[in-house]
C-alpha atoms as a PDB file:
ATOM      1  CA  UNK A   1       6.955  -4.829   4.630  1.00  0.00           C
ATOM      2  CA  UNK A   2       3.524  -3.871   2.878  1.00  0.00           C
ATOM      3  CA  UNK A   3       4.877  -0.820   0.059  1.00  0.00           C
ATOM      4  CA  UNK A   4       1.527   0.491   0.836  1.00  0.00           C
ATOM      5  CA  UNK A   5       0.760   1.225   4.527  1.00  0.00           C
ATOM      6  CA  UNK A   6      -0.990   3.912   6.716  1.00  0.00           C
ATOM      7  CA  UNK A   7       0.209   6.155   8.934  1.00  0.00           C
ATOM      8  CA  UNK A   8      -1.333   8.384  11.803  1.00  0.00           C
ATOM      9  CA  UNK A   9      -1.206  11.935  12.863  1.00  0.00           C
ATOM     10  CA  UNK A  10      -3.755  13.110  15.417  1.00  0.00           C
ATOM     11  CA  UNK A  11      -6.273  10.812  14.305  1.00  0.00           C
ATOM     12  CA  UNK A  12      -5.750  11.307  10.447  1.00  0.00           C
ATOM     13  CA  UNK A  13      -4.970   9.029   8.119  1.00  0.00           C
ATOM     14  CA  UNK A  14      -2.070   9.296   5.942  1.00  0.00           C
ATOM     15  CA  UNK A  15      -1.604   6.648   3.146  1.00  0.00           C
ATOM     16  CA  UNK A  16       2.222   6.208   1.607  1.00  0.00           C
ATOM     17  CA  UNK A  17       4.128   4.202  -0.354  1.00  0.00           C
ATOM     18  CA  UNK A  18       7.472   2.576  -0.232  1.00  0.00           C
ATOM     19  CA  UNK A  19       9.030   3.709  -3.238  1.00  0.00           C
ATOM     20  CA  UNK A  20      12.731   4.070  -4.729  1.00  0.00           C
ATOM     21  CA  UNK A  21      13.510   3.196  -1.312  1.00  0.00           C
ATOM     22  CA  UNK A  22      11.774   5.830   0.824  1.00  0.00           C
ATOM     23  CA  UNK A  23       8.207   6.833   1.732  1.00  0.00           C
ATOM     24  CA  UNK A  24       6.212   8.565  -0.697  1.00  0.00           C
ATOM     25  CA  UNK A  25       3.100  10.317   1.371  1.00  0.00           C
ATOM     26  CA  UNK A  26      -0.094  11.373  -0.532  1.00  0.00           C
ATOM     27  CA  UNK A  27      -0.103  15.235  -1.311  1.00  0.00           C
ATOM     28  CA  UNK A  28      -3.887  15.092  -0.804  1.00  0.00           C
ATOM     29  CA  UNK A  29      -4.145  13.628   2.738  1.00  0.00           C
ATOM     30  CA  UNK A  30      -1.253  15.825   4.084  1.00  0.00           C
ATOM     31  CA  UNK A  31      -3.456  18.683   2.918  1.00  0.00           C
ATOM     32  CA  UNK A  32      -6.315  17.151   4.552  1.00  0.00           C
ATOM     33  CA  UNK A  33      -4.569  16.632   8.161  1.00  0.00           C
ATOM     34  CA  UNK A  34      -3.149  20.461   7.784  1.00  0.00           C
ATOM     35  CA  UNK A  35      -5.926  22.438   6.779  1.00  0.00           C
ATOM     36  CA  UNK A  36      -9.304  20.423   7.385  1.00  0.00           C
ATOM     37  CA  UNK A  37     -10.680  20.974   4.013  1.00  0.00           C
ATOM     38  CA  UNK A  38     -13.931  19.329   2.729  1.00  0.00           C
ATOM     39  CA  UNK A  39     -12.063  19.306  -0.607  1.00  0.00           C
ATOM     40  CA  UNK A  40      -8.615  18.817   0.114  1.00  0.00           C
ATOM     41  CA  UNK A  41      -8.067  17.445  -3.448  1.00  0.00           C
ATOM     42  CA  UNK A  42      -9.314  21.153  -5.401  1.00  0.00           C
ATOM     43  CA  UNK A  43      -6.970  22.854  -2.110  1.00  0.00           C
ATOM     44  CA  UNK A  44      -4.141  20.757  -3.466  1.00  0.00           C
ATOM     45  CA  UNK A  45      -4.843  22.085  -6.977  1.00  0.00           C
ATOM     46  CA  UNK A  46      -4.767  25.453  -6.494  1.00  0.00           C
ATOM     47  CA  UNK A  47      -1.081  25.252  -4.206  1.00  0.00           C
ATOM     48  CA  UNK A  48      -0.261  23.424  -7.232  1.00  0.00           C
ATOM     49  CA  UNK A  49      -0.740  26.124  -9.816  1.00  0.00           C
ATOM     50  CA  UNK A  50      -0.033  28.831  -7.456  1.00  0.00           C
ATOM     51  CA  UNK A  51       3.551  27.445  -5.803  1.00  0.00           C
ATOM     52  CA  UNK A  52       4.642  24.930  -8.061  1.00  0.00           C
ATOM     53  CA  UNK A  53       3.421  26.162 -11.542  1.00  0.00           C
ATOM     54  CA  UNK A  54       7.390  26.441 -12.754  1.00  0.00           C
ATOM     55  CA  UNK A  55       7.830  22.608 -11.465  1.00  0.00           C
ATOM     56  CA  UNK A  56       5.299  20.924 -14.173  1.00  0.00           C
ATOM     57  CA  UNK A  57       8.419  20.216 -15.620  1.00  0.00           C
ATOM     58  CA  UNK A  58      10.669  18.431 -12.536  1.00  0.00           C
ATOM     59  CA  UNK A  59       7.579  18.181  -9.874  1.00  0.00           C
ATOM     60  CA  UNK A  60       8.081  17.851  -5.975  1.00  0.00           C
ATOM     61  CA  UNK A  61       5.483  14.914  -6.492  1.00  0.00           C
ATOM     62  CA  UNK A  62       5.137  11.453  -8.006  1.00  0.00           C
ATOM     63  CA  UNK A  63       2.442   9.963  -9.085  1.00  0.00           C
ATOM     64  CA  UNK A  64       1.726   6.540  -7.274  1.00  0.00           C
ATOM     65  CA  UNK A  65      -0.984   3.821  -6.878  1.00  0.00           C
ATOM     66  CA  UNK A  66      -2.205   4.033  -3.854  1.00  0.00           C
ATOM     67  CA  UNK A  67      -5.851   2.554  -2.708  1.00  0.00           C
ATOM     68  CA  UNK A  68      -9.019   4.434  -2.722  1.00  0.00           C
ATOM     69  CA  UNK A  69     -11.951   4.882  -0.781  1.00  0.00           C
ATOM     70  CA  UNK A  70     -13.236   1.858  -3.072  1.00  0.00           C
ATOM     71  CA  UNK A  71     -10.336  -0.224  -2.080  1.00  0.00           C
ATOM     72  CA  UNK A  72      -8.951  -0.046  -5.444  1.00  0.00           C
ATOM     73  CA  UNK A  73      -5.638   1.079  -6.035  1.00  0.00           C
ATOM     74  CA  UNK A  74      -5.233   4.997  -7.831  1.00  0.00           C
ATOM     75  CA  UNK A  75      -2.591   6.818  -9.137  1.00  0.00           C
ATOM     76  CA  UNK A  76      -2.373   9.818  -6.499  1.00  0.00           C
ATOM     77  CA  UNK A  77       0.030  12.488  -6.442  1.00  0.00           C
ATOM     78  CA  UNK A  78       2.614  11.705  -3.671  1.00  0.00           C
ATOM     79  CA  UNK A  79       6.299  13.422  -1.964  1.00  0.00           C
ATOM     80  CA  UNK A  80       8.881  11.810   0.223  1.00  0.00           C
ATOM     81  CA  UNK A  81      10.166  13.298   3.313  1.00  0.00           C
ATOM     82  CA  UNK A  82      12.093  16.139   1.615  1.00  0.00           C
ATOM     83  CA  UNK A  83       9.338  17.580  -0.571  1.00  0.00           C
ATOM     84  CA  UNK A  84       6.932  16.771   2.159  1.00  0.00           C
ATOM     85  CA  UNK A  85       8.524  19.880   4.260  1.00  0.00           C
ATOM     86  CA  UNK A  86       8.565  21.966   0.627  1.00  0.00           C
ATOM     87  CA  UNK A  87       5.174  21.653   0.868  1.00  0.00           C
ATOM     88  CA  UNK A  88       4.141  22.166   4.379  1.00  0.00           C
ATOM     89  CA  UNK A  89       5.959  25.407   3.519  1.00  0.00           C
ATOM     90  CA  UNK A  90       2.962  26.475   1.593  1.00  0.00           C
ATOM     91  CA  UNK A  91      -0.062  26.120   3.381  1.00  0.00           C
ATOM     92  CA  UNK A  92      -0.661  28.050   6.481  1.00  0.00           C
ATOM     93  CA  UNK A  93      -1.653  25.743   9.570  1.00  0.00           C
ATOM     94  CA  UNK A  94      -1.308  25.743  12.931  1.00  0.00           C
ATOM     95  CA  UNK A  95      -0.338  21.795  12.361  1.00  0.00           C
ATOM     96  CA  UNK A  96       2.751  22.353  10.517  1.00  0.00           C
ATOM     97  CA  UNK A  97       5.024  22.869  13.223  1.00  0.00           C
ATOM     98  CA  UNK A  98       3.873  19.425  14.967  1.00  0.00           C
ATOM     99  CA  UNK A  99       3.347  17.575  12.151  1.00  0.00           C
ATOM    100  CA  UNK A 100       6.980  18.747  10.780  1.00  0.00           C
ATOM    101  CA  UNK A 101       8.008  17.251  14.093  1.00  0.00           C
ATOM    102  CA  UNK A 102       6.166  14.059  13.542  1.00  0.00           C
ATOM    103  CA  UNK A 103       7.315  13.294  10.147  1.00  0.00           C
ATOM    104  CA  UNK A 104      11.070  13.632  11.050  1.00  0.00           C
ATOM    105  CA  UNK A 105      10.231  11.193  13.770  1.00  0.00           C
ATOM    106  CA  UNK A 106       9.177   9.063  11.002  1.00  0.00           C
ATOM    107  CA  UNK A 107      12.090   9.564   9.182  1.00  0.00           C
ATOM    108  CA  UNK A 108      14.809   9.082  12.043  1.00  0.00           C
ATOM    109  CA  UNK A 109      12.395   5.734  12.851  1.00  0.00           C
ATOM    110  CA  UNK A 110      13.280   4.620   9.644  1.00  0.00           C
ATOM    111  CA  UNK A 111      17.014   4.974   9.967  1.00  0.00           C
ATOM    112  CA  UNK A 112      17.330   3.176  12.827  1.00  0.00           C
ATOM    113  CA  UNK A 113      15.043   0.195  11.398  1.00  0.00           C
ATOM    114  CA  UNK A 114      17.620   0.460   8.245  1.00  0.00           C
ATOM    115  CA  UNK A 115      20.260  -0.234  11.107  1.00  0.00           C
ATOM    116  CA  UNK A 116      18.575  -2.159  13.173  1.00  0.00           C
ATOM    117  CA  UNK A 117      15.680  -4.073  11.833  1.00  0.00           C
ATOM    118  CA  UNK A 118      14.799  -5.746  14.986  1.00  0.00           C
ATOM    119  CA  UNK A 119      13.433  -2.445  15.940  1.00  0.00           C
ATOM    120  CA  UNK A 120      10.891  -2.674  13.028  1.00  0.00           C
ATOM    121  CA  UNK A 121       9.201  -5.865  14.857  1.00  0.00           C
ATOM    122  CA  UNK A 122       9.304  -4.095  17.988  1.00  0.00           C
ATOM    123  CA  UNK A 123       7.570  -1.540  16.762  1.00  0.00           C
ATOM    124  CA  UNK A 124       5.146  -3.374  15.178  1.00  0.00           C
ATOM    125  CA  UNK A 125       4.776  -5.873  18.123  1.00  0.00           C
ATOM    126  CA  UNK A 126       4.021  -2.461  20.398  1.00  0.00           C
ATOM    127  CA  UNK A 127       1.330  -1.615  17.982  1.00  0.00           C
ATOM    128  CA  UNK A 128      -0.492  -5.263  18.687  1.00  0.00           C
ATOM    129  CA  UNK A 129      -0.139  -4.862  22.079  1.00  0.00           C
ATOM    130  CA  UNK A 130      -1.937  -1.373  22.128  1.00  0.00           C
ATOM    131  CA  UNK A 131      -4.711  -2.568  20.154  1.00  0.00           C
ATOM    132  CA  UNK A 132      -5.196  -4.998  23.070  1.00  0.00           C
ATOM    133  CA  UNK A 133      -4.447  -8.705  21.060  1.00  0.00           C
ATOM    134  CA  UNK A 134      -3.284 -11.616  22.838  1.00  0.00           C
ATOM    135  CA  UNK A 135       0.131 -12.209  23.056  1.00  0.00           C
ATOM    136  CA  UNK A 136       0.300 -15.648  21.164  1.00  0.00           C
ATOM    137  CA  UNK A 137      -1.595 -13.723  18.012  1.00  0.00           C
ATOM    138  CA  UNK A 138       0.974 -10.808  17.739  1.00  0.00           C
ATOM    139  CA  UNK A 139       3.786 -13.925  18.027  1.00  0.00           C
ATOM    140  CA  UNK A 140       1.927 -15.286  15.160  1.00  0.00           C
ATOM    141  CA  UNK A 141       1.233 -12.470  13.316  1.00  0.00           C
ATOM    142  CA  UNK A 142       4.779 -11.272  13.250  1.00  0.00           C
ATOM    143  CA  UNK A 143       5.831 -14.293  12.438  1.00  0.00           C
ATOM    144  CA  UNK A 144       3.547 -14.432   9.230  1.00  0.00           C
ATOM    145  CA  UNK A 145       5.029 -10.770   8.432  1.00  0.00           C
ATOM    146  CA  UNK A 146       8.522 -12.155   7.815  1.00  0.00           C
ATOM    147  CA  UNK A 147       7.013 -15.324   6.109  1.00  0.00           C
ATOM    148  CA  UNK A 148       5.631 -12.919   4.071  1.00  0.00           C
ATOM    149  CA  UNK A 149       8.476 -10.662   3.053  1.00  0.00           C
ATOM    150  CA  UNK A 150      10.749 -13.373   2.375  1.00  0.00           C
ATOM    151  CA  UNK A 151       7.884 -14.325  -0.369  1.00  0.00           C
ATOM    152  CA  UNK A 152       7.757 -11.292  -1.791  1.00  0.00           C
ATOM    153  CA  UNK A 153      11.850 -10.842  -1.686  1.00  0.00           C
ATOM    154  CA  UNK A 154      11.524 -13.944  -3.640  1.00  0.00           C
ATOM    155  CA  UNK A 155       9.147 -12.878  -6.221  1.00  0.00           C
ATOM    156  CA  UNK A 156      11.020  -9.779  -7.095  1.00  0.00           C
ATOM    157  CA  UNK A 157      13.872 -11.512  -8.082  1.00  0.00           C
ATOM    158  CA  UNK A 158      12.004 -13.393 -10.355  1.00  0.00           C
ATOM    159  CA  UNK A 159      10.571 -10.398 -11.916  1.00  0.00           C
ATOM    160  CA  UNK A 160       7.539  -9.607 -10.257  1.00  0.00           C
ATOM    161  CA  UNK A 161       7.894  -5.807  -9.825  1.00  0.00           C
ATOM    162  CA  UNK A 162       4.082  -4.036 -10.105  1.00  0.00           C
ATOM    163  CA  UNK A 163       2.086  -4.250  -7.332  1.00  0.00           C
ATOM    164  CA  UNK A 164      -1.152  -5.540  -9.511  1.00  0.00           C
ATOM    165  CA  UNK A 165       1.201  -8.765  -9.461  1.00  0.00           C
ATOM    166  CA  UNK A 166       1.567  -9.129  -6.064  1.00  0.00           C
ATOM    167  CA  UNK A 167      -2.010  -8.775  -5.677  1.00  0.00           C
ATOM    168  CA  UNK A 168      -3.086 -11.165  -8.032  1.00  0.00           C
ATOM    169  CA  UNK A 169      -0.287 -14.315  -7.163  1.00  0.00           C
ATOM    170  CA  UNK A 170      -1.688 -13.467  -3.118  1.00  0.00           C
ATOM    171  CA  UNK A 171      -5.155 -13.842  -4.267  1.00  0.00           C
ATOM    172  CA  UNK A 172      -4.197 -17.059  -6.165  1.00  0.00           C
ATOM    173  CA  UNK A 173      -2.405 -18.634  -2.799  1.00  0.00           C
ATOM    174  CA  UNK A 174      -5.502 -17.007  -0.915  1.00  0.00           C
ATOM    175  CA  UNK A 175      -8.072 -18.404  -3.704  1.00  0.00           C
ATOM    176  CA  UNK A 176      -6.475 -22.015  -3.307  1.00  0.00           C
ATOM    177  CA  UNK A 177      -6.308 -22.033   0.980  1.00  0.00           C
ATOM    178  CA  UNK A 178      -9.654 -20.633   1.673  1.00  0.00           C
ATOM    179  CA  UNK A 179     -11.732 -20.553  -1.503  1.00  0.00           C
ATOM    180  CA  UNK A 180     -11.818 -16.719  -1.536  1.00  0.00           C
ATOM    181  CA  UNK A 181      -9.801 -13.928  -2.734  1.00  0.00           C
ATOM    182  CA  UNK A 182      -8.161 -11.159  -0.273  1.00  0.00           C
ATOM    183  CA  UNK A 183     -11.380  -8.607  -1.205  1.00  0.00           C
ATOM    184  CA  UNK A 184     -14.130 -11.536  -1.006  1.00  0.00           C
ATOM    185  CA  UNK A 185     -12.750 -12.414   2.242  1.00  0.00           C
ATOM    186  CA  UNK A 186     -12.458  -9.074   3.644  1.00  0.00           C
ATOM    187  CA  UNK A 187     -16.267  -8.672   2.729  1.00  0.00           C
ATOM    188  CA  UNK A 188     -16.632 -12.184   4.532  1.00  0.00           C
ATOM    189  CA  UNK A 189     -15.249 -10.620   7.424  1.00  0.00           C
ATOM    190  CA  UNK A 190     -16.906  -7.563   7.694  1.00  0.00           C
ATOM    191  CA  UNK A 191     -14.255  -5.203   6.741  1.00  0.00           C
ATOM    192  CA  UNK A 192     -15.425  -2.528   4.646  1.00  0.00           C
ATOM    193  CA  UNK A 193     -12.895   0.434   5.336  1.00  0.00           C
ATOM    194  CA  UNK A 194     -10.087   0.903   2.974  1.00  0.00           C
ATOM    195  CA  UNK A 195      -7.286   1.111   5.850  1.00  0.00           C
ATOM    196  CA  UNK A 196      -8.540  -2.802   7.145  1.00  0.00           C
ATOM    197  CA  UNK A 197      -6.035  -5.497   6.642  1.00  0.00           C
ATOM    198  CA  UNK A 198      -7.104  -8.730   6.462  1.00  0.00           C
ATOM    199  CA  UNK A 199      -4.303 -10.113   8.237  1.00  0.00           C
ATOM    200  CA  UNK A 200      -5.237  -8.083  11.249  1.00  0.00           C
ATOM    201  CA  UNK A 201      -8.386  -9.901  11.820  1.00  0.00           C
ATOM    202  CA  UNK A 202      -7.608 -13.404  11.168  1.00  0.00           C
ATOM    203  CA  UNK A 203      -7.978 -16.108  13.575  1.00  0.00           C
ATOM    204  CA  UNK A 204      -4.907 -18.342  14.950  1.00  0.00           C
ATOM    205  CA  UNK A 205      -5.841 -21.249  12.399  1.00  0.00           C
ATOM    206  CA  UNK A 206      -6.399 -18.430   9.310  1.00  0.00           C
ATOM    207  CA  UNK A 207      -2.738 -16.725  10.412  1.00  0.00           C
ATOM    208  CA  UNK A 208      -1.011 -20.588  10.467  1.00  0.00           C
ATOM    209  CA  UNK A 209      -2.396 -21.593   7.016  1.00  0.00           C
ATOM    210  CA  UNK A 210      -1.795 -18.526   5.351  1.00  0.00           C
ATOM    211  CA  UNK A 211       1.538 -18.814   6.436  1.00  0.00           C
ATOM    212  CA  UNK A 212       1.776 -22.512   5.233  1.00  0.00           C
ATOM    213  CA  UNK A 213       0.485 -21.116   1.770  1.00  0.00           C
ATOM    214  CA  UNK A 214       3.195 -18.631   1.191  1.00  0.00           C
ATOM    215  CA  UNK A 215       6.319 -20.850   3.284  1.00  0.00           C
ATOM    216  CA  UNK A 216       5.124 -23.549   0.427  1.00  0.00           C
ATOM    217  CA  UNK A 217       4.895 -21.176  -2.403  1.00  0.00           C
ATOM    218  CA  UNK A 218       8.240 -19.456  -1.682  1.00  0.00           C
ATOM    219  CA  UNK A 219      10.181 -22.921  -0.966  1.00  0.00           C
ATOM    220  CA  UNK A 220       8.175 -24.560  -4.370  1.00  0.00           C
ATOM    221  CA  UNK A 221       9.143 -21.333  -6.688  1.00  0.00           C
ATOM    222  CA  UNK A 222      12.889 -21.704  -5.366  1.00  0.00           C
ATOM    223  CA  UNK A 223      12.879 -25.258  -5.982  1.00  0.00           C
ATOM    224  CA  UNK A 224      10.856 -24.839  -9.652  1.00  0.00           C
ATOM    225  CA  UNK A 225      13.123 -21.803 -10.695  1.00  0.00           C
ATOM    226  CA  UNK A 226      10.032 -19.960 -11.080  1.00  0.00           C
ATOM    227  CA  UNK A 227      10.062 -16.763 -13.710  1.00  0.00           C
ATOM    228  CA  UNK A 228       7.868 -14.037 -14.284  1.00  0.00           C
ATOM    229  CA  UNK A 229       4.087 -13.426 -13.240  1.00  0.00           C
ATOM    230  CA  UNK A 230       2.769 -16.667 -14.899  1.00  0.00           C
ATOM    231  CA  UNK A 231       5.099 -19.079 -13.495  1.00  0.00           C
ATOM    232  CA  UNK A 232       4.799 -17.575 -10.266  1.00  0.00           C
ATOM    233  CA  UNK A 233       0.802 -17.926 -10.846  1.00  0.00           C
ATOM    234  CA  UNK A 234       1.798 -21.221 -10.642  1.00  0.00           C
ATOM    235  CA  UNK A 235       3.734 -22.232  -7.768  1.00  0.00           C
ATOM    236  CA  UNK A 236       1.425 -19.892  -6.176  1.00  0.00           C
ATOM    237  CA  UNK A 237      -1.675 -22.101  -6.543  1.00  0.00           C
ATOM    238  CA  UNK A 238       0.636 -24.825  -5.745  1.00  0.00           C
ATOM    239  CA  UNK A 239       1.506 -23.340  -2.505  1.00  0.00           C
ATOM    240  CA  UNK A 240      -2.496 -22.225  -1.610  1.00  0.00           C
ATOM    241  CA  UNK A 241      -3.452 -26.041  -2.769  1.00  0.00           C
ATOM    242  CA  UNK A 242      -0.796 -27.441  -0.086  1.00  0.00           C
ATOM    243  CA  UNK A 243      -2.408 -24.811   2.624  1.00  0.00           C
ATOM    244  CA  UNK A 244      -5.699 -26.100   1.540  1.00  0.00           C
ATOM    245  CA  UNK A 245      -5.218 -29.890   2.136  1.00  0.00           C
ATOM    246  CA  UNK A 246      -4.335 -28.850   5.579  1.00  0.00           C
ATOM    247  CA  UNK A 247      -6.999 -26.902   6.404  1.00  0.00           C
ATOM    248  CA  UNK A 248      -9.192 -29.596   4.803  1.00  0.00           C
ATOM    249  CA  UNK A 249      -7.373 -32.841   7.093  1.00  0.00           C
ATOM    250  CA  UNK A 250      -8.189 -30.640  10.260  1.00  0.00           C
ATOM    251  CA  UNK A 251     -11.510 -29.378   9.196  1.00  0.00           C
ATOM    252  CA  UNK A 252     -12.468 -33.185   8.915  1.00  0.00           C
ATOM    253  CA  UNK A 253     -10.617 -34.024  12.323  1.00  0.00           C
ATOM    254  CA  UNK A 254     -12.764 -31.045  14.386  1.00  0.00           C
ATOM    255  CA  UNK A 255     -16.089 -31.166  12.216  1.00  0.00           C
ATOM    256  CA  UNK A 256     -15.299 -27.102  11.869  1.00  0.00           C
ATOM    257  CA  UNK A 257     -14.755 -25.000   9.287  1.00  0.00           C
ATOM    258  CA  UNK A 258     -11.487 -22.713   9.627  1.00  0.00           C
ATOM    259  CA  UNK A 259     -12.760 -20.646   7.442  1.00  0.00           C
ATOM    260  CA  UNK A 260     -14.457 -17.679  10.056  1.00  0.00           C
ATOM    261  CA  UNK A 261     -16.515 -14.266   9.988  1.00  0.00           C
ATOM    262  CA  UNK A 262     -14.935 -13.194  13.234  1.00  0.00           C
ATOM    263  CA  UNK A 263     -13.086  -9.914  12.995  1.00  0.00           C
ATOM    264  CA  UNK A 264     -10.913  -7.616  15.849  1.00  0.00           C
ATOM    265  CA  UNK A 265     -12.925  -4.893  14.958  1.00  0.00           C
ATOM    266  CA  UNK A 266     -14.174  -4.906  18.989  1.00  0.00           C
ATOM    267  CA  UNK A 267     -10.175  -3.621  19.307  1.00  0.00           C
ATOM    268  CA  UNK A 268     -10.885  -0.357  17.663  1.00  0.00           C
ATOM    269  CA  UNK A 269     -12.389   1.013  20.424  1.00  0.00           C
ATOM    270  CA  UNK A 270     -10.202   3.178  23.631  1.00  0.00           C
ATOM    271  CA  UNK A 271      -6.606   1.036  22.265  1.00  0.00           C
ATOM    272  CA  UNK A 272      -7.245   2.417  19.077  1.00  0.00           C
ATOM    273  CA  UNK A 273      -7.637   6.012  20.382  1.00  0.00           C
ATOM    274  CA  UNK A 274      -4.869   5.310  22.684  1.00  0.00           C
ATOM    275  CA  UNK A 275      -2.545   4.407  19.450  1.00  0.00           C
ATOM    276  CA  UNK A 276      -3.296   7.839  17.735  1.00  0.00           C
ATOM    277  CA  UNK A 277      -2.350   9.842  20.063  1.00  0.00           C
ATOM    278  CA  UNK A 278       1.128   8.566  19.975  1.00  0.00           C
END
């Protein structure tokens, strides 16, 4: 599971972040979605003195990274679900009925994922599917998510907590397969927006490497007893190296790169609305 995901309500954006367990939701774009601000961020300040003045001490809110409109990663005030509904309580909208109603949706979805984590992938898998990919790339790309998770399982057991170090040991397997890091091959691609993942507009071949890259790394830091960020720098490169020779063998079999520009961006169109409104 990416800690730091999206979320949509009535065609707003809401970043979070999985934290101590539970989503943390960014004070600044719930204000945004209830009240249709210009500055949400000075609205947020002024609730802030005004409601929770006495709470400087014990906040509501938490203070997370979360990425920016320049794709970097920001410390942004943040609440779970709880303090979430404290402060709906505060700002006057006809939204906070419905979107008190969406986010214990969220919540109960959550649960039952807990319980039942099948329902995660089905979730996810429904989400493909409305976008309008084919079904072999959503088998792929699901596939790739667990590959994935089981990495990144692996990595904080060896001590690789902050989420700087995740992104710098998935640029180094990334670096090694295609010869670019996640942000230079996002710009490859096209993808300028903040809320793009790269994952979601990779070809079949760029899916199937990048999930030989981290299968290798996680199987070669096992194997290596791999500790800390620098060791896991390591097997890292070692993983994106074994990716690499792959890619290069078929590259040299087809005469063409794997390496593409092409993007889903063309999904983003009426599946995209579609997804929204849901």
């Amino acid at each position: 599971m990416d800690t730091n995901a999206l979320v949509v309500f009535q065609d707003k954006d809401i970043r979070r972040h999985w934290h101590d367990d539970e989503w943390f939701y960014s004070v600044v774009d719930i204000v945004a979605v209830l009240t249709d601000s210009p500055t949400p961020r000075q609205y947020w300040g002024k609730i802030k003195d005004r409601e929770f003045v006495g709470l400087q001490l014990s906040p509501i809110w938490v203070r997370l990274r979360l990425p920016a409109d320049d794709d970097k990663l920001r410390f942004t005030d943040c609440v779970n679900t709880k303090n979430a509904f404290r402060l709906i309580q505060s700002i006057p909208s006809k939204r906070a009925e419905p979107f008190k109603q969406w986010l214990a949706q969220l919540a109960q979805e959550r649960i039952e994922e807990i319980e039942n984590p099948e329902l995660a992938q089905d979730r996810a898998k429904g989400y493909y599917v409305l976008k309008g990919y084919p079904k072999e790339w959503i088998d792929k790309r699901l596939r790739g998510i667990a590959i994935r998770q089981e990495l990144t399982d692996e990595w904080q057991e060896r001590g690789v907590s902050k989420e700087t170090e995740f992104a710098i040991l998935m640029n180094e397997i990334s670096n090694a397969t295609f010869g670019k890091t996640v942000q230079e091959y996002k710009e490859f691609k096209g993808l300028v927006k903040r809320n793009h993942n790269l994952r979601d507009h990779m070809t079949d071949w760029e899916l199937i490497l990048t999930m030989v890259g981290e299968k290798a790394t996680t199987d070669i830091t096992v194997v290596k007893d791999a500790q800390g960020l620098n060791e896991c720098k390591e097997t890292a490169k070692e993983g994106g190296h074994i990716a690499h020779s792959t890619r290069e063998a078929i590259e040299k079999k087809t005469g063409k790169s794997l390496v593409s520009s092409e993007n889903f961006l063309r999904l983003t169109g009426p599946e995209r609305k579609k997804l929204k409104k849901q």
